[in-house]
Protein backbone atom coordinates (compact mmCIF):
# COMPACT_ATOMS: atom_id res chain seq x y z
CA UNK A 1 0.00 0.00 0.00
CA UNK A 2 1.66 3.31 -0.99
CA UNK A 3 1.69 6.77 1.90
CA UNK A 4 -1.42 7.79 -0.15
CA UNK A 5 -3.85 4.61 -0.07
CA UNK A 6 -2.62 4.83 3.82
CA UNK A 7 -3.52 8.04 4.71
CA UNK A 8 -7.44 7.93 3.24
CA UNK A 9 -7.60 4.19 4.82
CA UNK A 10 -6.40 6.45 8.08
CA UNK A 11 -8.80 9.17 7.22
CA UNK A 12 -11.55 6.16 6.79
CA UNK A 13 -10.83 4.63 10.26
CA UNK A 14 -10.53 7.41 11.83
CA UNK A 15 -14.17 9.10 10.28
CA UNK A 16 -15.65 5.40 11.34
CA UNK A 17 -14.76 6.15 15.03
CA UNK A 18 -11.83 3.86 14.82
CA UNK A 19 -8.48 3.96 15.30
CA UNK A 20 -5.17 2.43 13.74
CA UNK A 21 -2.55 0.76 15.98
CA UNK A 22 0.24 -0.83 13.84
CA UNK A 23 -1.10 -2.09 10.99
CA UNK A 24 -4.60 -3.16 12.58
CA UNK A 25 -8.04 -1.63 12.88
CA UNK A 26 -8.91 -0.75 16.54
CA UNK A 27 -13.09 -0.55 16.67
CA UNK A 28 -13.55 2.32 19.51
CA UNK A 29 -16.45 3.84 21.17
CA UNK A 30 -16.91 7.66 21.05
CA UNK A 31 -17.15 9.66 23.88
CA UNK A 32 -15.17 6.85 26.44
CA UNK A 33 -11.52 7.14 25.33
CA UNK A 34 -10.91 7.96 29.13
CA UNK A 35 -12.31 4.35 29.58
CA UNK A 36 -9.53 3.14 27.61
CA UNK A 37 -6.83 0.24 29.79
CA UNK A 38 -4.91 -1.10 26.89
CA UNK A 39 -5.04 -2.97 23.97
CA UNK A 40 -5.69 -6.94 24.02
CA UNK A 41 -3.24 -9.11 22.00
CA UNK A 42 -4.87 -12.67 21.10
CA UNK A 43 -3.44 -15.86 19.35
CA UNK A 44 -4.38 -15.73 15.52
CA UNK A 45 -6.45 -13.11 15.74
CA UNK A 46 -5.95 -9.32 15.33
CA UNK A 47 -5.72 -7.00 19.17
CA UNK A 48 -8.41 -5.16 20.25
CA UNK A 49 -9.20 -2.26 22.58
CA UNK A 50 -10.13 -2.66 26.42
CA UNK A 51 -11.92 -0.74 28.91
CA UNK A 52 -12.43 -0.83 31.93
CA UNK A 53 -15.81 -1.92 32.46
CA UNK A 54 -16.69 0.15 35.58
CA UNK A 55 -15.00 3.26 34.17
CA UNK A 56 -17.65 2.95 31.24
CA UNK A 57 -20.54 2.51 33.87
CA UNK A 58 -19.58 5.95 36.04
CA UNK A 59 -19.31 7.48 32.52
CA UNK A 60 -22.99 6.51 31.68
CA UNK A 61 -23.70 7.58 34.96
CA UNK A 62 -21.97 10.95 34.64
CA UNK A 63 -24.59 11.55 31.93
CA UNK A 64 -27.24 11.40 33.96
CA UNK A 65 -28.18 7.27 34.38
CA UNK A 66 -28.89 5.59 37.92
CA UNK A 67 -26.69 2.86 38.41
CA UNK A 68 -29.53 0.15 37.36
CA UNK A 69 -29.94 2.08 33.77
CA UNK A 70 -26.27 2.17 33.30
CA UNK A 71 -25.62 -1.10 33.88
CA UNK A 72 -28.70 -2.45 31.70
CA UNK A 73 -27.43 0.35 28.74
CA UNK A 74 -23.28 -0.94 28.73
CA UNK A 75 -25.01 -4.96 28.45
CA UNK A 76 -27.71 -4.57 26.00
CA UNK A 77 -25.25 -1.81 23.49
CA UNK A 78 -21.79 -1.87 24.70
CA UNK A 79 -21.38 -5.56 25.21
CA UNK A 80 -24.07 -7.02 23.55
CA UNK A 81 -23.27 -4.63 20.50
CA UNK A 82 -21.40 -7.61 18.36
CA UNK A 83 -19.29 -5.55 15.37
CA UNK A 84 -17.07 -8.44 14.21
CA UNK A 85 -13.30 -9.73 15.05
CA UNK A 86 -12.57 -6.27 16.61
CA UNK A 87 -15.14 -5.59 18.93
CA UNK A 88 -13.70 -4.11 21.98
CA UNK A 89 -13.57 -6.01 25.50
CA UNK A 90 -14.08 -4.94 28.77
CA UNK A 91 -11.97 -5.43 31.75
CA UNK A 92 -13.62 -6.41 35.28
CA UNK A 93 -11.02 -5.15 37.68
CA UNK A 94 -13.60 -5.91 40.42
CA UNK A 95 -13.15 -9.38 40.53
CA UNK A 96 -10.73 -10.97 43.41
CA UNK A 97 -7.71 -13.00 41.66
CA UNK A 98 -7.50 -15.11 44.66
CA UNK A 99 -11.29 -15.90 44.03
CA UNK A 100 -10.84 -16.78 40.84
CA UNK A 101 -7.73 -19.22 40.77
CA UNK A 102 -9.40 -21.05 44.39
C-alpha cells in the first residue's frame, strides 16, 4: 500500500470512530476514550481495545443514568453490540484474583 492509499484508509478509520494501531483496525467507542486500559493481544487473531468496564458505567452515569440504567445500557449496546473480530472487550477489575484461581 503506498503513503497515499494509507492516509485515506487512516482518514476512513478514523471518520468510522476507529483507530489504527500498527497495521490493525482498533473498533472504539466515542465519547469513552478515558475508559480506555490497553489494547488486548490474542493468538491468531488481530488485538483489540479494552476498557475498563466500571469506568464505562460511572461514565454513563456521569450523563445522567442511575446505576440500574447504566448497567442495563453498557449490556444490551456496549457488550451485547457484536461488530465483528474487533469488537472491543471490557476489563472487570472488580473481581478478586485469589477468588478466581481457588
Amino acid at each position: 500500500m503506498n503513503d497515499k492509499d494509507f492516509k485515506k484508509l487512516v482518514e476512513s478509520v478514523n471518520q468510522m470512530g476507529a483507530i489504527m494501531h500498527g497495521d490493525s483496525i482498533l473498533i472504539k467507542m466515542d465519547g469513552y476514550d478515558d475508559c480506555i486500559v490497553g489494547v488486548v493481544e490474542r493468538a491468531g487473531q488481530e488485538p483489540i481495545l479494552c476498557y475498563d468496564k466500571e469506568e464505562v458505567l460511572r461514565n454513563l452515569e456521569s450523563k445522567g443514568m442511575n446505576r440500574s440504567e447504566a448497567e442495563e445500557f453498557f449490556y444490551y449496546n456496549q457488550i451485547g453490540a457484536w461488530m465483528g473480530d474487533s469488537t472491543p472487550c471490557f476489563l472487570s477489575k472488580e473481581l478478586d484474583k485469589d477468588e478466581l484461581l481457588s
